[in-house]
C-alpha atoms as a PDB file:
ATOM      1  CA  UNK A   1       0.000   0.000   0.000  1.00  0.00           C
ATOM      2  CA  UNK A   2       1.254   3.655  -0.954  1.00  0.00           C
ATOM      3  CA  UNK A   3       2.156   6.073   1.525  1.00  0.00           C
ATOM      4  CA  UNK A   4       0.523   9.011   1.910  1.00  0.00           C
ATOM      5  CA  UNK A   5       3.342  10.619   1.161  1.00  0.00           C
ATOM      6  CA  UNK A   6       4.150   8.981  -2.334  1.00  0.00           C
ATOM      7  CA  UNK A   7       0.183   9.285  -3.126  1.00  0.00           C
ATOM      8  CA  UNK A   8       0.951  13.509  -2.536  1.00  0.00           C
ATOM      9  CA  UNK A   9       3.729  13.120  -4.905  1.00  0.00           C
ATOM     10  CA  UNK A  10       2.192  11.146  -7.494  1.00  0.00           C
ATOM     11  CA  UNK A  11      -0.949  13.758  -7.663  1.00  0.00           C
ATOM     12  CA  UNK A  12       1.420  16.531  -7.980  1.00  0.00           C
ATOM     13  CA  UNK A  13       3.428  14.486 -10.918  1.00  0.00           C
ATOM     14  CA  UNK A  14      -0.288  13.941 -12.602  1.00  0.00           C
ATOM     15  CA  UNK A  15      -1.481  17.443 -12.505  1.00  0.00           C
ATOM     16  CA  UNK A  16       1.944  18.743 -13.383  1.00  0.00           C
ATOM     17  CA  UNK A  17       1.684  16.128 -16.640  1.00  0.00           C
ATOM     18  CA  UNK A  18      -1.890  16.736 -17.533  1.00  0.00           C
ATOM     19  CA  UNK A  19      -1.754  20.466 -16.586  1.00  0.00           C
ATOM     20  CA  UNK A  20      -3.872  21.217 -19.780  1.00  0.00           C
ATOM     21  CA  UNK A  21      -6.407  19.249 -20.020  1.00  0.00           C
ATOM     22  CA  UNK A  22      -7.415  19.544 -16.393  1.00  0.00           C
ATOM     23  CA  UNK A  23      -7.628  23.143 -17.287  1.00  0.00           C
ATOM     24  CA  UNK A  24      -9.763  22.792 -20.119  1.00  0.00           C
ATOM     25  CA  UNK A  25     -11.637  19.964 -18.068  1.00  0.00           C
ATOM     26  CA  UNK A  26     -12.475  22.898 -15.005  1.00  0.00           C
ATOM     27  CA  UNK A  27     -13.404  25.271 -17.775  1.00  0.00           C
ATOM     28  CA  UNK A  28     -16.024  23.122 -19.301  1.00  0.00           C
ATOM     29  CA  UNK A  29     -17.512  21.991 -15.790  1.00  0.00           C
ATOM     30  CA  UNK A  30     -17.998  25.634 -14.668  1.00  0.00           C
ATOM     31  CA  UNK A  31     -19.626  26.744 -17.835  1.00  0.00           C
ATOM     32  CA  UNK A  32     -22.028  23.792 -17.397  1.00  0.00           C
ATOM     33  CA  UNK A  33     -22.365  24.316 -13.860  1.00  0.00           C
ATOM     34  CA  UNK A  34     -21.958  28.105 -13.239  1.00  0.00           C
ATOM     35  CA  UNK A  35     -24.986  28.829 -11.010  1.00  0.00           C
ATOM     36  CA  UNK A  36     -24.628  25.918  -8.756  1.00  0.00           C
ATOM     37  CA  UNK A  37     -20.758  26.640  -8.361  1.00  0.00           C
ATOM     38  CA  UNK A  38     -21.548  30.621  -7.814  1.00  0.00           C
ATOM     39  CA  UNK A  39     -23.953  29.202  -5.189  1.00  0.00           C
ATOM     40  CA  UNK A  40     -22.139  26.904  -3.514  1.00  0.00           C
ATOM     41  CA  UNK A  41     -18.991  29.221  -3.267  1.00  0.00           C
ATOM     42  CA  UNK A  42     -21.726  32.192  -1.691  1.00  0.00           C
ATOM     43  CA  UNK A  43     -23.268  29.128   1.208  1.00  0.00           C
ATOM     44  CA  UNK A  44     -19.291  28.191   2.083  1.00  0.00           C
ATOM     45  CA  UNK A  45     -18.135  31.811   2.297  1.00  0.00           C
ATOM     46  CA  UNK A  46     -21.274  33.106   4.281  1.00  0.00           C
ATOM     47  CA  UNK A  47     -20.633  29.452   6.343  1.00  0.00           C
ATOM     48  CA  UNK A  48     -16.912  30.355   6.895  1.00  0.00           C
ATOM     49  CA  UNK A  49     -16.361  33.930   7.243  1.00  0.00           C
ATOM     50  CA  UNK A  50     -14.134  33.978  10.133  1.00  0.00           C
ATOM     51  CA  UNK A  51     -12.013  31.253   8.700  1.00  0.00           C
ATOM     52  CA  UNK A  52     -11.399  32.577   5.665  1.00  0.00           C
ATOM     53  CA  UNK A  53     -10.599  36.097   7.018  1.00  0.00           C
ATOM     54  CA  UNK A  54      -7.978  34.854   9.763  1.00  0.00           C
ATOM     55  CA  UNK A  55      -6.353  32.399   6.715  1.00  0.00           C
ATOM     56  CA  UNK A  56      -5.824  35.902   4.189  1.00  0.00           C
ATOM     57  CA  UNK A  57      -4.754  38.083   7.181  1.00  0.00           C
ATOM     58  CA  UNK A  58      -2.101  34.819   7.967  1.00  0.00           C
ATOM     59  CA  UNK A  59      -1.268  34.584   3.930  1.00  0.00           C
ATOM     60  CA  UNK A  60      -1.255  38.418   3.727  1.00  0.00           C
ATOM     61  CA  UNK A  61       1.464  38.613   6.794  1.00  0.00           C
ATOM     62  CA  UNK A  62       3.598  35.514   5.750  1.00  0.00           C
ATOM     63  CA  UNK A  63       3.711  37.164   2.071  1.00  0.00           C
ATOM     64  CA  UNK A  64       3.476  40.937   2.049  1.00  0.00           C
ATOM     65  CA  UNK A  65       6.222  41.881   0.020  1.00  0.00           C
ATOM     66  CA  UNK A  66       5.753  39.136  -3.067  1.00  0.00           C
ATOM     67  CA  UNK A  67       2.217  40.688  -2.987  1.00  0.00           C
ATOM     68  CA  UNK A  68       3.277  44.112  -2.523  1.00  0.00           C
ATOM     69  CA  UNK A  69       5.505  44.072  -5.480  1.00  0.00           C
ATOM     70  CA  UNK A  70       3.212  41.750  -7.377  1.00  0.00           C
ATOM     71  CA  UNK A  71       0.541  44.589  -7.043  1.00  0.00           C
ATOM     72  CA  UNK A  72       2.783  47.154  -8.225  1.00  0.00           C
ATOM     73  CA  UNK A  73       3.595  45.074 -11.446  1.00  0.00           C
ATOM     74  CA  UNK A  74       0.018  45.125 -12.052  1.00  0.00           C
ATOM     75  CA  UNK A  75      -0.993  48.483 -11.528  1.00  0.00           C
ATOM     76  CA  UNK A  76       1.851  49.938 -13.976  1.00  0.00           C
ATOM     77  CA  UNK A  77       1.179  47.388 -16.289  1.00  0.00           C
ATOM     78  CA  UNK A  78      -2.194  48.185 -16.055  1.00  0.00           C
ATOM     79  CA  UNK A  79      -2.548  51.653 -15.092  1.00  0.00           C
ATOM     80  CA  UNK A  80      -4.605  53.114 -17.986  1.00  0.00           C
ATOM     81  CA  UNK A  81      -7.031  50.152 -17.930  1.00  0.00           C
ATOM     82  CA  UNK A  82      -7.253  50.591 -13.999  1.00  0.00           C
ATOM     83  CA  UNK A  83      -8.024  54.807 -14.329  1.00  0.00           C
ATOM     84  CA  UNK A  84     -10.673  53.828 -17.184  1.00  0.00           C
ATOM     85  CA  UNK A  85     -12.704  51.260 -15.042  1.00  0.00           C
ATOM     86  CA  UNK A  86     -12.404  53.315 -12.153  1.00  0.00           C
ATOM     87  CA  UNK A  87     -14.104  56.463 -13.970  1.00  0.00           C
ATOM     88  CA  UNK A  88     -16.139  54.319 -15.452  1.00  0.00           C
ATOM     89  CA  UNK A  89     -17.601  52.584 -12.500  1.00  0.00           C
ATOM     90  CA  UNK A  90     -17.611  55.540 -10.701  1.00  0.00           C
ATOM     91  CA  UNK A  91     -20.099  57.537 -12.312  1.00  0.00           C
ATOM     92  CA  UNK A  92     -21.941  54.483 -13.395  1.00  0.00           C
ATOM     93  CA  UNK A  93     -22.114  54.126  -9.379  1.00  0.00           C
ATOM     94  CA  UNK A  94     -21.604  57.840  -8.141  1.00  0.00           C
ATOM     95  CA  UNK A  95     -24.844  57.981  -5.823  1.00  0.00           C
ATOM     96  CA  UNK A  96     -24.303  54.826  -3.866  1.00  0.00           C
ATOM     97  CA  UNK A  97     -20.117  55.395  -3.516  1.00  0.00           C
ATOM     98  CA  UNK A  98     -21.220  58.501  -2.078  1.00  0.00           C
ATOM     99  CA  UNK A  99     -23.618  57.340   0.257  1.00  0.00           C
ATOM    100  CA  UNK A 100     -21.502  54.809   1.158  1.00  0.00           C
ATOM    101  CA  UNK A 101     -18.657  56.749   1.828  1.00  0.00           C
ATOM    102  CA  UNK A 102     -20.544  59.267   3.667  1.00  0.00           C
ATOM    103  CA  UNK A 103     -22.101  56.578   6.110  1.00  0.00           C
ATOM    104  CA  UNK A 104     -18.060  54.873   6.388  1.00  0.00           C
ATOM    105  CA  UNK A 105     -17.345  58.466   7.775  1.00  0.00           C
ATOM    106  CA  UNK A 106     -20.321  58.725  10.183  1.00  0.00           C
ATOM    107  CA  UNK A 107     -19.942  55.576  11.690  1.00  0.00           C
ATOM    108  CA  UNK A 108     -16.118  55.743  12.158  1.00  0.00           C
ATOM    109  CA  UNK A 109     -15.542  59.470  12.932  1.00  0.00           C
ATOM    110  CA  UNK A 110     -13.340  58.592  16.165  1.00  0.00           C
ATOM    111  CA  UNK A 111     -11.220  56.206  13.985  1.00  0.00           C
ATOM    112  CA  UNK A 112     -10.751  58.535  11.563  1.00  0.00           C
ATOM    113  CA  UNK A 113      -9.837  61.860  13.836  1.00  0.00           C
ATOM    114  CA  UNK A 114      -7.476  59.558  15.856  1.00  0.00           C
ATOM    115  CA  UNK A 115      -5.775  57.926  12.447  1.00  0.00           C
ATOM    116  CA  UNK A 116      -5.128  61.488  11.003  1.00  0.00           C
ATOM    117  CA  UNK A 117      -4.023  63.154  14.253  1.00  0.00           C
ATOM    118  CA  UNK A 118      -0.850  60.046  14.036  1.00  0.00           C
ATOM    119  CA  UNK A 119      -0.571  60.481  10.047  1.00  0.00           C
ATOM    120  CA  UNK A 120      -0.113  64.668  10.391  1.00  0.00           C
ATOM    121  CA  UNK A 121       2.943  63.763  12.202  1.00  0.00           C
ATOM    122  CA  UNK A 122       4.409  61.766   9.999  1.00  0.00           C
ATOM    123  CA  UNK A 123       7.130  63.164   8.042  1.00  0.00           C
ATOM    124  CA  UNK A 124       4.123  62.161   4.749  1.00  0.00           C
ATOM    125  CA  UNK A 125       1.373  63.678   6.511  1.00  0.00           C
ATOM    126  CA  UNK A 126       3.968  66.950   7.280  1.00  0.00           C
ATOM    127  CA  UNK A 127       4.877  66.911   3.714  1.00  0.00           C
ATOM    128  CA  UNK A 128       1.313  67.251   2.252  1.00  0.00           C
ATOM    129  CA  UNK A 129       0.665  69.857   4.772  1.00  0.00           C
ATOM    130  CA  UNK A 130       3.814  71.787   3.325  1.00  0.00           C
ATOM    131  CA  UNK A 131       2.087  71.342   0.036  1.00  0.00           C
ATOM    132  CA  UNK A 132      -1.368  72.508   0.530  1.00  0.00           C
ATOM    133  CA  UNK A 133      -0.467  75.529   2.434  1.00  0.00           C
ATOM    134  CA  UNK A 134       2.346  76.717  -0.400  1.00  0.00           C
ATOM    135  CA  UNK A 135      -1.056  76.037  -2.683  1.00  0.00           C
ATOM    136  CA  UNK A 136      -3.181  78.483  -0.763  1.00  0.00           C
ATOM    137  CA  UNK A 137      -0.393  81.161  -0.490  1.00  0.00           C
ATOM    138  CA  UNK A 138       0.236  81.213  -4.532  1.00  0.00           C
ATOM    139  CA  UNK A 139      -3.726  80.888  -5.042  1.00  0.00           C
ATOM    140  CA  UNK A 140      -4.132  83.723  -2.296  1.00  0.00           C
ATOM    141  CA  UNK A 141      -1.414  86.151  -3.806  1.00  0.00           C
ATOM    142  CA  UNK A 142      -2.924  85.109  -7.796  1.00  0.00           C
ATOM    143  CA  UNK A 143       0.614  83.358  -8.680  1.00  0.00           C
ATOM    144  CA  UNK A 144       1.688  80.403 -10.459  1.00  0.00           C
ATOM    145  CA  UNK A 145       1.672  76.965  -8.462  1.00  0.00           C
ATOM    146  CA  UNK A 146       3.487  74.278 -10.054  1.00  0.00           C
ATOM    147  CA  UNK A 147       3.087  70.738  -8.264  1.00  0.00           C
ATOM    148  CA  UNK A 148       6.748  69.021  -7.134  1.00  0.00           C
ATOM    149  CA  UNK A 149       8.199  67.120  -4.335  1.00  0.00           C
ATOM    150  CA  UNK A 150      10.972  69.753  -2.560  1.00  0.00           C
ATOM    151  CA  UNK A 151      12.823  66.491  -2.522  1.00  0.00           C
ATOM    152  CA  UNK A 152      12.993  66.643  -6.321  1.00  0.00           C
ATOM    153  CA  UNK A 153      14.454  70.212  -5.389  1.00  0.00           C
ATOM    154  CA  UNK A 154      16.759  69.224  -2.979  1.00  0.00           C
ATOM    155  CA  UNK A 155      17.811  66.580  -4.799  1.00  0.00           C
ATOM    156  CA  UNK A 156      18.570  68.758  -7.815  1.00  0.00           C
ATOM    157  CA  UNK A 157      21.061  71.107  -5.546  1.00  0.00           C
ATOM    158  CA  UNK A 158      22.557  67.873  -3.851  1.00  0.00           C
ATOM    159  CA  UNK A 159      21.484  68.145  -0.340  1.00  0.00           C
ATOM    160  CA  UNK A 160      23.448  71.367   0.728  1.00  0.00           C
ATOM    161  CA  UNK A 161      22.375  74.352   1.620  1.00  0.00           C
ATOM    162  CA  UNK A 162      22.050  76.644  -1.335  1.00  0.00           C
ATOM    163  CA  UNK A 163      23.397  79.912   1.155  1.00  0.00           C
ATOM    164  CA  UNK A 164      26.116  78.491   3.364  1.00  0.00           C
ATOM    165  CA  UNK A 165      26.740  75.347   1.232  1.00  0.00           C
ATOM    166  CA  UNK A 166      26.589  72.794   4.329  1.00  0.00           C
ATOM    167  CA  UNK A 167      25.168  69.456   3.838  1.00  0.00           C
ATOM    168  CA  UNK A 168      21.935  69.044   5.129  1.00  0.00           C
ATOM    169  CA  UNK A 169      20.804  66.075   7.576  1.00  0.00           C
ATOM    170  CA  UNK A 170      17.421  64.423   6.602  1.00  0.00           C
ATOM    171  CA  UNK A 171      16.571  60.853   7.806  1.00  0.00           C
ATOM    172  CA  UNK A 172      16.042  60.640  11.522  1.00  0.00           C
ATOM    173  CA  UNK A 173      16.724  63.998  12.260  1.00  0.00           C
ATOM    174  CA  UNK A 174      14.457  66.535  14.216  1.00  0.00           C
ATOM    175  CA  UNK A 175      12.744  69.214  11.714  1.00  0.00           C
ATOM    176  CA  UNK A 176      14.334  71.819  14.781  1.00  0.00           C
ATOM    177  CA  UNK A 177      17.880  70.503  13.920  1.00  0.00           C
ATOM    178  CA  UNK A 178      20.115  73.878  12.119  1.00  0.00           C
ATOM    179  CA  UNK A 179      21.009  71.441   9.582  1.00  0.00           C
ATOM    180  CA  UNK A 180      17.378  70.209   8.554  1.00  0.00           C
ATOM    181  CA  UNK A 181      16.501  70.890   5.197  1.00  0.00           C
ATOM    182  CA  UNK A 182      13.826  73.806   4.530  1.00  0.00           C
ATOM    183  CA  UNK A 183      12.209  74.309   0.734  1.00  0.00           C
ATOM    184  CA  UNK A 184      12.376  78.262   0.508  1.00  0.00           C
ATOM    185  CA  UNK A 185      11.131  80.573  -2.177  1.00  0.00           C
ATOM    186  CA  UNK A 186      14.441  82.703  -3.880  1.00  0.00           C
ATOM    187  CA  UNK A 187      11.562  85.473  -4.746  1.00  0.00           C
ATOM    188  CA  UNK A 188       9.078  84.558  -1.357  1.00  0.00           C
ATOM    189  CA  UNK A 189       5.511  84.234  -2.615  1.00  0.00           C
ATOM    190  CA  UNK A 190       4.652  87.948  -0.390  1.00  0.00           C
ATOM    191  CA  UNK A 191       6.781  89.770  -3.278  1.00  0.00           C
ATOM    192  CA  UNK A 192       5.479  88.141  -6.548  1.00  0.00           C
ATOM    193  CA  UNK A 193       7.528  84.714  -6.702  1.00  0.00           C
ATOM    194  CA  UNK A 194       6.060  81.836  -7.661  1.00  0.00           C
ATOM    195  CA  UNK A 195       5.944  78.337  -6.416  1.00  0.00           C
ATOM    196  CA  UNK A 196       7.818  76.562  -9.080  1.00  0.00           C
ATOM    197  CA  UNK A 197      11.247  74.014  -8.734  1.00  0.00           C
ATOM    198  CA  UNK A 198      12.763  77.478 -10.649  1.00  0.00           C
ATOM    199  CA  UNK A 199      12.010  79.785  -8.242  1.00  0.00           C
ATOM    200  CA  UNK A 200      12.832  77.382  -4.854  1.00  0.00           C
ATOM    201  CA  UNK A 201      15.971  76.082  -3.266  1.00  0.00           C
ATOM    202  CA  UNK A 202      17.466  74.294  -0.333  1.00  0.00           C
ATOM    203  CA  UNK A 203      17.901  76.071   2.416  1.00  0.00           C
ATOM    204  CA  UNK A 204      18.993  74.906   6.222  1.00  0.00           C
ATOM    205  CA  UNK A 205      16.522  75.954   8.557  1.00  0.00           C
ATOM    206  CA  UNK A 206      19.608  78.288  10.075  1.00  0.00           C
ATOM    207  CA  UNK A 207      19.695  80.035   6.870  1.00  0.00           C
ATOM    208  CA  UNK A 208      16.150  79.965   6.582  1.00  0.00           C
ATOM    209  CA  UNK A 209      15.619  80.936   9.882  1.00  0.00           C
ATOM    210  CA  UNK A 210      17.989  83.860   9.255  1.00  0.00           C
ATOM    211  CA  UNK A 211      16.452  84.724   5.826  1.00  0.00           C
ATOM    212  CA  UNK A 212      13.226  85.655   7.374  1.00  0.00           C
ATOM    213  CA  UNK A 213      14.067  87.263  10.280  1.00  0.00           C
ATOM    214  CA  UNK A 214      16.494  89.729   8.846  1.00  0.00           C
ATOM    215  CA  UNK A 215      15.080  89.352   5.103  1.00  0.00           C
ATOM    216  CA  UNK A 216      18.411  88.438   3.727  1.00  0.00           C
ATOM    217  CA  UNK A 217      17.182  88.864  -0.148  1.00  0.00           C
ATOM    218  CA  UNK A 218      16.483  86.693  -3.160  1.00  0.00           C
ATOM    219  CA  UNK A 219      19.820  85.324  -2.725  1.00  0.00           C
ATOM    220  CA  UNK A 220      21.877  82.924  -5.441  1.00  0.00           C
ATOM    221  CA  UNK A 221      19.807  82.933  -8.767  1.00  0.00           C
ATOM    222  CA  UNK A 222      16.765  81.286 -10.690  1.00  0.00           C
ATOM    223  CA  UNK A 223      17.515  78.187 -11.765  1.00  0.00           C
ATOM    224  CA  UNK A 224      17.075  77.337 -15.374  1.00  0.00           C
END
């Protein structure tokens, strides 16, 4: 008599030999049986909720990154297909997304005000705060607002401070530090500049510091 172990290895020898035809086999039994199988898989999911949720939170955790870079294969791959369903199924379904969403946000307003209260101090949540209030200066003062990461910028003038040249600390340091790296407008936004890569630089929050308190001047140039 076979053991179980050489009947698991013989099964997995079979399906690897007949891969094809069992797939064309399990096509041809769902289209004959779709409504049974659609109703069978509802009854076992509704029957074993809880089981199926703890197994994908255990696959999710024991595989995040193959499925977090398997995702992001996808969604390039896929990315003008993805924004075309989206928009589609969005206004085919705009009334009940937005009653749904609106009832998500009644019923987990504490969730939410706790979850955004931890993200605003991220250095993320900071950054789009940075964002949206050099978007309402340059809409307040009618100027042009040109959407960037200041990393791009401080990238571009390789991490050193564009006024006393020092390198800048970033990771892991406080945003208090002398040395932390400040986006700051060469003509400020008060005086006509605009909020483009061309009209920003690094500063150090010394310099920075400095630059507003004793108005130290469009310093350095425009860059091209």
């Amino acid at each position: 008599m076979r053991t179980q172990e050489e009947i698991a290895t013989y099964r997995r020898k079979y399906r690897q030999d007949n891969k094809v035809e069992i797939a064309a086999y399990k096509r041809e039994y769902y289209q004959k049986h779709k409504t049974e199988t659609a109703a069978q898989g509802k009854e076992y999911r509704k029957n074993h909720k809880e089981e199926k949720a703890e197994y994908q939170r255990a696959y999710y955790q024991d595989n995040k990154e193959a499925i977090a870079e398997k995702t992001k294969k996808y969604m390039q791959k896929h990315k003008l297909e993805k924004a075309a369903y989206s928009k589609k199924y969005y206004q085919k379904n705009k009334e009940k997304l937005t009653a749904r969403n609106k009832k998500w946000t009644q019923d987990n307003k504490g969730a939410m005000a706790a979850y955004n209260k931890k993200y605003w101090k991220t250095l993320g949540g900071k950054a789009v705060q940075r964002r949206e209030r050099h978007k309402r200066r340059a809409q307040k003062k009618g100027v042009l607002y040109e959407i960037f990461d200041p990393q791009e910028v401080f990238e571009r003038d390789g991490w050193r401070c564009q006024h006393c040249h020092k390198k800048v600390q970033w990771l892991n340091k406080s945003p208090h530090s002398p040395l932390y790296p400040n986006l700051d407008h060469i003509i400020p936004l008060s005086k006509g500049g605009e909020h483009t890569k061309k009209n920003t630089q690094l500063l150090c929050r010394e310099c920075n510091s400095k630059k507003y308190i004793n108005d130290i001047g469009e310093q350095l140039r425009l860059f091209g």
